[in-house]
PDB file of N, CA and C in Angstrom:
ATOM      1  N   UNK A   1       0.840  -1.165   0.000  1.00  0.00           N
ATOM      2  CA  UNK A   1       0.000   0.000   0.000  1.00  0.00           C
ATOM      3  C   UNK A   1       0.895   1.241   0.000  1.00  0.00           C
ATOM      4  N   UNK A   2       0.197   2.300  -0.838  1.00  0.00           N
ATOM      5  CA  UNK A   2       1.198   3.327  -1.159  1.00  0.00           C
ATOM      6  C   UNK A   2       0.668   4.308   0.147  1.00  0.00           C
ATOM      7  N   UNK A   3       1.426   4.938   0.208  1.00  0.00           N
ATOM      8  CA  UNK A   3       0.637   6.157   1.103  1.00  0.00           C
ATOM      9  C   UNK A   3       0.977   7.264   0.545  1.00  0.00           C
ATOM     10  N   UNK A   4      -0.257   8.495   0.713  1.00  0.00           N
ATOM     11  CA  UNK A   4      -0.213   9.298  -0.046  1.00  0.00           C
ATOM     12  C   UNK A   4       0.213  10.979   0.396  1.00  0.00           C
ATOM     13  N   UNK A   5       1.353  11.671  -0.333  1.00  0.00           N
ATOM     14  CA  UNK A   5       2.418  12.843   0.025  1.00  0.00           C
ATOM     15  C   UNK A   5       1.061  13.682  -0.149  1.00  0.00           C
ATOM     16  N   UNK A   6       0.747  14.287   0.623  1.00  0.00           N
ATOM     17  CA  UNK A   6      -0.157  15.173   0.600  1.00  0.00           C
ATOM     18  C   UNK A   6       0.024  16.233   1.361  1.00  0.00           C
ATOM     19  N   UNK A   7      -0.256  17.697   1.331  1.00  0.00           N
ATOM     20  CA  UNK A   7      -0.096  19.270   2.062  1.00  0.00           C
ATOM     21  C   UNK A   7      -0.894  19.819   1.523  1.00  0.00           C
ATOM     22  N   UNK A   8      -1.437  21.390   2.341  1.00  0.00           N
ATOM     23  CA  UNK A   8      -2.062  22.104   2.069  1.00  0.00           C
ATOM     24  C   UNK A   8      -0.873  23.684   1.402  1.00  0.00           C
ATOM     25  N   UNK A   9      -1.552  24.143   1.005  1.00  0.00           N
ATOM     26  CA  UNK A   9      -1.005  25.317   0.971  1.00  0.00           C
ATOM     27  C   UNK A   9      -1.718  26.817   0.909  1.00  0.00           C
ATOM     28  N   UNK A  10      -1.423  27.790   1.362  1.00  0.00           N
ATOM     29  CA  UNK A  10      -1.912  28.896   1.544  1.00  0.00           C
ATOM     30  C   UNK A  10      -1.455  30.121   1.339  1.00  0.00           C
ATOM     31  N   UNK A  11      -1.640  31.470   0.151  1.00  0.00           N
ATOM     32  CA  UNK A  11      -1.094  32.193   0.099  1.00  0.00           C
ATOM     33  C   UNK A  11      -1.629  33.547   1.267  1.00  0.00           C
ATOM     34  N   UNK A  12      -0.863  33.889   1.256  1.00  0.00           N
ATOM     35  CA  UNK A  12      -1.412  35.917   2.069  1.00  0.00           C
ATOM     36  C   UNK A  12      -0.308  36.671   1.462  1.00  0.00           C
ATOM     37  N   UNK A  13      -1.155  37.549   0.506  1.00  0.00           N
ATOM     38  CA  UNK A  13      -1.110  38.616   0.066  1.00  0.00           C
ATOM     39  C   UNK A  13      -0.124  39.775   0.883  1.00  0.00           C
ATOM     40  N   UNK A  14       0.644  40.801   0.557  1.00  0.00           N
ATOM     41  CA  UNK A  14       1.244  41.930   1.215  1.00  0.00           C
ATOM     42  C   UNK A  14       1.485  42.831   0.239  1.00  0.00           C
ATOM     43  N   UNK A  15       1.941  44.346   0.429  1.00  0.00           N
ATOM     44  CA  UNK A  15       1.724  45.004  -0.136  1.00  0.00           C
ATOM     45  C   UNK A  15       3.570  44.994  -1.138  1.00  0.00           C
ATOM     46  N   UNK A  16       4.262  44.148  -0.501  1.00  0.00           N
ATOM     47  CA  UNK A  16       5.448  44.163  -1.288  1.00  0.00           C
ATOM     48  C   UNK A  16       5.670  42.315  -1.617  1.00  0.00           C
ATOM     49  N   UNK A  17       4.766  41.969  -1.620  1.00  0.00           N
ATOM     50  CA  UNK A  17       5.111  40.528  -2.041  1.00  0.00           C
ATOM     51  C   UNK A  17       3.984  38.953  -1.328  1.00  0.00           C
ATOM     52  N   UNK A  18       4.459  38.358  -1.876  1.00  0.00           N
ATOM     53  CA  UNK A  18       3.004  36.813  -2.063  1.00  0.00           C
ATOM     54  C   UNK A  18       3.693  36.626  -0.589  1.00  0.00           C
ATOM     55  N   UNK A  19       3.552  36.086   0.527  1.00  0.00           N
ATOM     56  CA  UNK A  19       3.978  34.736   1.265  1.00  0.00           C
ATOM     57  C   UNK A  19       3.091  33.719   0.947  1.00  0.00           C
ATOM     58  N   UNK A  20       4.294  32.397   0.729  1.00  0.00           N
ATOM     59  CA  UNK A  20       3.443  31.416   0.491  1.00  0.00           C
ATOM     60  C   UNK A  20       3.921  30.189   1.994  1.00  0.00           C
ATOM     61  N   UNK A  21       2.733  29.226   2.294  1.00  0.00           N
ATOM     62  CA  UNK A  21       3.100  28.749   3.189  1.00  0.00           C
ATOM     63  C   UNK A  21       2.500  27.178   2.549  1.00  0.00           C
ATOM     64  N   UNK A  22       3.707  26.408   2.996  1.00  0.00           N
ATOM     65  CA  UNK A  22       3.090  24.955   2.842  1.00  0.00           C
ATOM     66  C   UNK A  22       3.078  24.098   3.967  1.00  0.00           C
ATOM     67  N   UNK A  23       2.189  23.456   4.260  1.00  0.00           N
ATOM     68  CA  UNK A  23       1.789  22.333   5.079  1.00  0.00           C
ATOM     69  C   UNK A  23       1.912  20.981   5.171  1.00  0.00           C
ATOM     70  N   UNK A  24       2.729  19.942   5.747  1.00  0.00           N
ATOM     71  CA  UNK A  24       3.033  18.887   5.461  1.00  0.00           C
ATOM     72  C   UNK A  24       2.819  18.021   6.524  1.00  0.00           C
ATOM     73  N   UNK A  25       2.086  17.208   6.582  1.00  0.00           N
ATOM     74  CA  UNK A  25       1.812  16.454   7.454  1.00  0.00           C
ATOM     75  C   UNK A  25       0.332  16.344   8.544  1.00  0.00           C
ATOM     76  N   UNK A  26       0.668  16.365   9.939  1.00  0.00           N
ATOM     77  CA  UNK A  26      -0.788  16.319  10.766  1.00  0.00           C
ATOM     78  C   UNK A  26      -2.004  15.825   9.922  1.00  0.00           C
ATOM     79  N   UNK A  27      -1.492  14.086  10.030  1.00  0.00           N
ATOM     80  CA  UNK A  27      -2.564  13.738   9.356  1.00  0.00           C
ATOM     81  C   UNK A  27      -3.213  13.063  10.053  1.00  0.00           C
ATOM     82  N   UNK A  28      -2.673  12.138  11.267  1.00  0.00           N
ATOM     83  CA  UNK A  28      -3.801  12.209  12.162  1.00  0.00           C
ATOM     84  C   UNK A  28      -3.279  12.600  13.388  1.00  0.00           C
ATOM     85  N   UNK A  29      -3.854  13.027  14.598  1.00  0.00           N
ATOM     86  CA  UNK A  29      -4.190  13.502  15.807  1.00  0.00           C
ATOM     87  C   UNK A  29      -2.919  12.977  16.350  1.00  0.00           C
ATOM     88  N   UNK A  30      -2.076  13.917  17.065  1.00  0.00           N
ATOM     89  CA  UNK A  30      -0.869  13.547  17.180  1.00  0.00           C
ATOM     90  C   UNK A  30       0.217  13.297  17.040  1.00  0.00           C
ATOM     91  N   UNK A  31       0.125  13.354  15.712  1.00  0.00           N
ATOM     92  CA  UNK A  31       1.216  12.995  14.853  1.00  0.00           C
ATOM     93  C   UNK A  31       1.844  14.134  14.068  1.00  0.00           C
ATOM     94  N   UNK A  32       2.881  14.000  13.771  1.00  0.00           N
ATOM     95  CA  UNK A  32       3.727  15.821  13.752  1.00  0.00           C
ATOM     96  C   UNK A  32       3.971  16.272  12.235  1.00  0.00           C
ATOM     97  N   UNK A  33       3.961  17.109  12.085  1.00  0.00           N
ATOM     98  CA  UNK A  33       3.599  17.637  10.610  1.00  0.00           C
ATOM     99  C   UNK A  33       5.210  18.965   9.945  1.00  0.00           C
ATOM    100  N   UNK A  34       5.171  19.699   8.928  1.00  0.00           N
ATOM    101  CA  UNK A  34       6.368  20.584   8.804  1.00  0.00           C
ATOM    102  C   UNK A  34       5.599  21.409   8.249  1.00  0.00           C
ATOM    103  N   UNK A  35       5.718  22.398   8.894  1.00  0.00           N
ATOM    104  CA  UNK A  35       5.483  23.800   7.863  1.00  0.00           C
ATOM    105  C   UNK A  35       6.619  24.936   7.261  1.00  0.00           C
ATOM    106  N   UNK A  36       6.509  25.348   5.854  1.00  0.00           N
ATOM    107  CA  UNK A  36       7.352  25.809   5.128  1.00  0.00           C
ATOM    108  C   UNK A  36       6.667  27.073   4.956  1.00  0.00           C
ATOM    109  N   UNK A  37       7.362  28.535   5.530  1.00  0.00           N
ATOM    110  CA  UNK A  37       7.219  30.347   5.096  1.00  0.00           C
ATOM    111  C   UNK A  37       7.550  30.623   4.189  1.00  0.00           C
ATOM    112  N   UNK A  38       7.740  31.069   3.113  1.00  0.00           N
ATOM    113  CA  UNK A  38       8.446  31.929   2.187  1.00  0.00           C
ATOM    114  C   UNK A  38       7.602  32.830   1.586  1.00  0.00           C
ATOM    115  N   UNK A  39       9.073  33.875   1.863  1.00  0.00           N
ATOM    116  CA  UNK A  39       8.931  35.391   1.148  1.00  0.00           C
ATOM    117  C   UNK A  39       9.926  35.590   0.576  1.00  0.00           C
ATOM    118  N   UNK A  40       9.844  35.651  -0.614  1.00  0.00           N
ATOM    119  CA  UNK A  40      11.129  36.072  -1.810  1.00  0.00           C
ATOM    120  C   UNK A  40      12.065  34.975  -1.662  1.00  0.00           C
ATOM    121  N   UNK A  41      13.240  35.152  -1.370  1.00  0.00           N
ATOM    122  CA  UNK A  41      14.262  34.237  -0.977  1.00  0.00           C
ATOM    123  C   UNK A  41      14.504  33.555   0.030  1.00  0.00           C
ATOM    124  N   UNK A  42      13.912  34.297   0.905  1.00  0.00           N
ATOM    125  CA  UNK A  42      13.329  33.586   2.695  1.00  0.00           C
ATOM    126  C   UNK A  42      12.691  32.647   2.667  1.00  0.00           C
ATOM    127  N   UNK A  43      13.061  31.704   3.191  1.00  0.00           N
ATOM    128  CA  UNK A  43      12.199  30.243   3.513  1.00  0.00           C
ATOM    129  C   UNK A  43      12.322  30.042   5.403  1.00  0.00           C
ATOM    130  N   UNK A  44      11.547  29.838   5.717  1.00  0.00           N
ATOM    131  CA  UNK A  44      11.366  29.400   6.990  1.00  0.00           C
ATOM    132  C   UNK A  44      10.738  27.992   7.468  1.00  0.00           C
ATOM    133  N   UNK A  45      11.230  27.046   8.126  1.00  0.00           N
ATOM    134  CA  UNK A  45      10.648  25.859   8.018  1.00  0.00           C
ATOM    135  C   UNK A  45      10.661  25.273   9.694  1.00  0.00           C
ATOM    136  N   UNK A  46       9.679  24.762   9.715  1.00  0.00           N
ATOM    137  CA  UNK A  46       9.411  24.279  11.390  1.00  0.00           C
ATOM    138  C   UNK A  46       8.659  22.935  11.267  1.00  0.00           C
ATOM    139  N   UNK A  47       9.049  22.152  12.361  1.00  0.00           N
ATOM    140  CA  UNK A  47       8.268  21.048  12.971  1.00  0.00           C
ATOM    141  C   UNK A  47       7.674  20.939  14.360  1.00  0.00           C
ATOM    142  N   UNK A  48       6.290  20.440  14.140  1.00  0.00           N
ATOM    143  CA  UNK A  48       5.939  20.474  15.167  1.00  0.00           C
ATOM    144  C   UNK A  48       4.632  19.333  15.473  1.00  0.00           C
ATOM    145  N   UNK A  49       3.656  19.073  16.651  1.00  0.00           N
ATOM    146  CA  UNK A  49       2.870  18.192  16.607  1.00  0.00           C
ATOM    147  C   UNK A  49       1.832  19.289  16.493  1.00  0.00           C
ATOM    148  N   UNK A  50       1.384  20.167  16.798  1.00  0.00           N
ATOM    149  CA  UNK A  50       0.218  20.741  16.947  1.00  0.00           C
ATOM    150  C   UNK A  50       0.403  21.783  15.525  1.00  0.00           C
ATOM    151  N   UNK A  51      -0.603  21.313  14.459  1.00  0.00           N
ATOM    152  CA  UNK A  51      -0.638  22.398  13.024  1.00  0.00           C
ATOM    153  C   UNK A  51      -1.105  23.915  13.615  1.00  0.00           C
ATOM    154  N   UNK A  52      -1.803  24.278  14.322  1.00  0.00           N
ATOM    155  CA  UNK A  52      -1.872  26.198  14.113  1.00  0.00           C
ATOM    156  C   UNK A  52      -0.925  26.474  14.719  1.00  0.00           C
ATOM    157  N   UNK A  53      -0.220  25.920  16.231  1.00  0.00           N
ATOM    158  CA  UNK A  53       0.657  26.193  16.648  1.00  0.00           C
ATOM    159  C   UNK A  53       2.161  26.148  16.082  1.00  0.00           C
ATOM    160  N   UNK A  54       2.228  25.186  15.340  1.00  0.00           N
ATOM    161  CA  UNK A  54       3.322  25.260  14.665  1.00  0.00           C
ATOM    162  C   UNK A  54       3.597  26.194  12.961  1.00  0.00           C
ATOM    163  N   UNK A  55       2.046  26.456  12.321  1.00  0.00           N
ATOM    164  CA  UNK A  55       1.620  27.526  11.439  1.00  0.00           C
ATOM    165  C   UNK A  55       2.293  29.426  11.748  1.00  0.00           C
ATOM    166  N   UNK A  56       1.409  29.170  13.147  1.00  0.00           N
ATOM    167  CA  UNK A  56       1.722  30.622  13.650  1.00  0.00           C
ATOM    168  C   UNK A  56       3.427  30.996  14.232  1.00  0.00           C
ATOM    169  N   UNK A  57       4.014  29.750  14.906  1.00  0.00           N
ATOM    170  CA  UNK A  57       5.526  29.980  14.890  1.00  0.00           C
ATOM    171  C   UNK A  57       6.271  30.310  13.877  1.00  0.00           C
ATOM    172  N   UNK A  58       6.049  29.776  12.662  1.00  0.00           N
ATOM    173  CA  UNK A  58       6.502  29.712  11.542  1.00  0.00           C
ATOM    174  C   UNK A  58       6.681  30.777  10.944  1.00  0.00           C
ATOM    175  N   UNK A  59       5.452  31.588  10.767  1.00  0.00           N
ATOM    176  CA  UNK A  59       5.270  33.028  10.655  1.00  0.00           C
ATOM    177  C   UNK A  59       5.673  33.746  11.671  1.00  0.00           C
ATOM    178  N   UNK A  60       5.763  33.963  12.617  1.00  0.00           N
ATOM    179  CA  UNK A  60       6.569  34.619  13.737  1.00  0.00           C
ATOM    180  C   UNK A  60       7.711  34.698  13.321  1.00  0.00           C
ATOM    181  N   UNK A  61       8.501  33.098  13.311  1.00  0.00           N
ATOM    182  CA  UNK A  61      10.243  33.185  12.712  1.00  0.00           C
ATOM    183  C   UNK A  61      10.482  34.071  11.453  1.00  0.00           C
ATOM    184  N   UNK A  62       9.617  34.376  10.960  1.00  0.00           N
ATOM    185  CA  UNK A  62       9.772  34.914   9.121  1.00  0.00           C
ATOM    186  C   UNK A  62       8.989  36.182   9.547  1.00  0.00           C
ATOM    187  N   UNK A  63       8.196  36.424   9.993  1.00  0.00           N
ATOM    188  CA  UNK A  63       8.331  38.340  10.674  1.00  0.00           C
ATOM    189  C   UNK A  63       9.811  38.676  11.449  1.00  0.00           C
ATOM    190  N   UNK A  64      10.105  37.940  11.984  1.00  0.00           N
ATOM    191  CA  UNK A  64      11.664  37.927  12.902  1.00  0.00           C
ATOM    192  C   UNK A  64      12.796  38.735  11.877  1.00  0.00           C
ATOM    193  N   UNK A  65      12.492  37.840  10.943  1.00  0.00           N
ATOM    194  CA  UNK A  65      13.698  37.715  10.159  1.00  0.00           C
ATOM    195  C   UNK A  65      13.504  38.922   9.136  1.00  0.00           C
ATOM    196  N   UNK A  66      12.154  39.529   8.672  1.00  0.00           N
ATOM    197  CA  UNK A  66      12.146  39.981   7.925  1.00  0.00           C
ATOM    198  C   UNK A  66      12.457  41.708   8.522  1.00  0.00           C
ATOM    199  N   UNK A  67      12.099  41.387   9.954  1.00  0.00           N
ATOM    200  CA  UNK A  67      12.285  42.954  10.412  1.00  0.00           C
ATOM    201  C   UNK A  67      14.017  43.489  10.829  1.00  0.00           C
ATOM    202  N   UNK A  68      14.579  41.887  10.742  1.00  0.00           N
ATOM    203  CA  UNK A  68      15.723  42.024  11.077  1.00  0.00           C
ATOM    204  C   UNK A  68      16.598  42.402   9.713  1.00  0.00           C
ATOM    205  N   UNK A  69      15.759  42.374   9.053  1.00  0.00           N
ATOM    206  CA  UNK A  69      16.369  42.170   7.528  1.00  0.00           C
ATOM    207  C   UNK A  69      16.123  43.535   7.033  1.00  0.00           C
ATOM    208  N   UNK A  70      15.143  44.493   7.893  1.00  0.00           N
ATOM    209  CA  UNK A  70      14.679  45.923   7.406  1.00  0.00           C
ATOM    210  C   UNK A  70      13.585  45.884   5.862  1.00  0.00           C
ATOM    211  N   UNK A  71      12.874  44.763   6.243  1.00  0.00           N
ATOM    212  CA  UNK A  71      12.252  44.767   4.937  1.00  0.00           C
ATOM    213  C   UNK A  71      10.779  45.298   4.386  1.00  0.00           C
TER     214      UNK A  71
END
């Protein structure tokens, strides 16, 4: 039996560029998933068991970076 690579993905809009975010994993209850940030050349990537919690870190690290970056 094959099992199947599956993610979500989600864009948000800004006034200087796309972020795109992908979702990998949390497929069932408990079980730990990766989420991928990117803006322009920035990629940000996290693991975690809980998907919004590990969604919203993700984006946190990549606001971090981007303010550190003066962008």
């Amino acid at each position: 039996m094959q099992k199947e690579n599956r993610f979500e993905m989600f864009f948000l809009p800004s006034k200087k560029g796309m972020i795109r975010v992908f979702i990998y994993g949390f497929d069932a209850p408990g079980s730990w998933g990766q989420v991928f940030a990117q803006y322009h050349e920035y990629t940000i990537n996290m693991k975690g068991y809980n998907k919004k919690k590990t969604i919203i870190q993700t984006l946190n690290k990549l606001n971090e970076r981007l303010i550190n970056e003066n962008l």
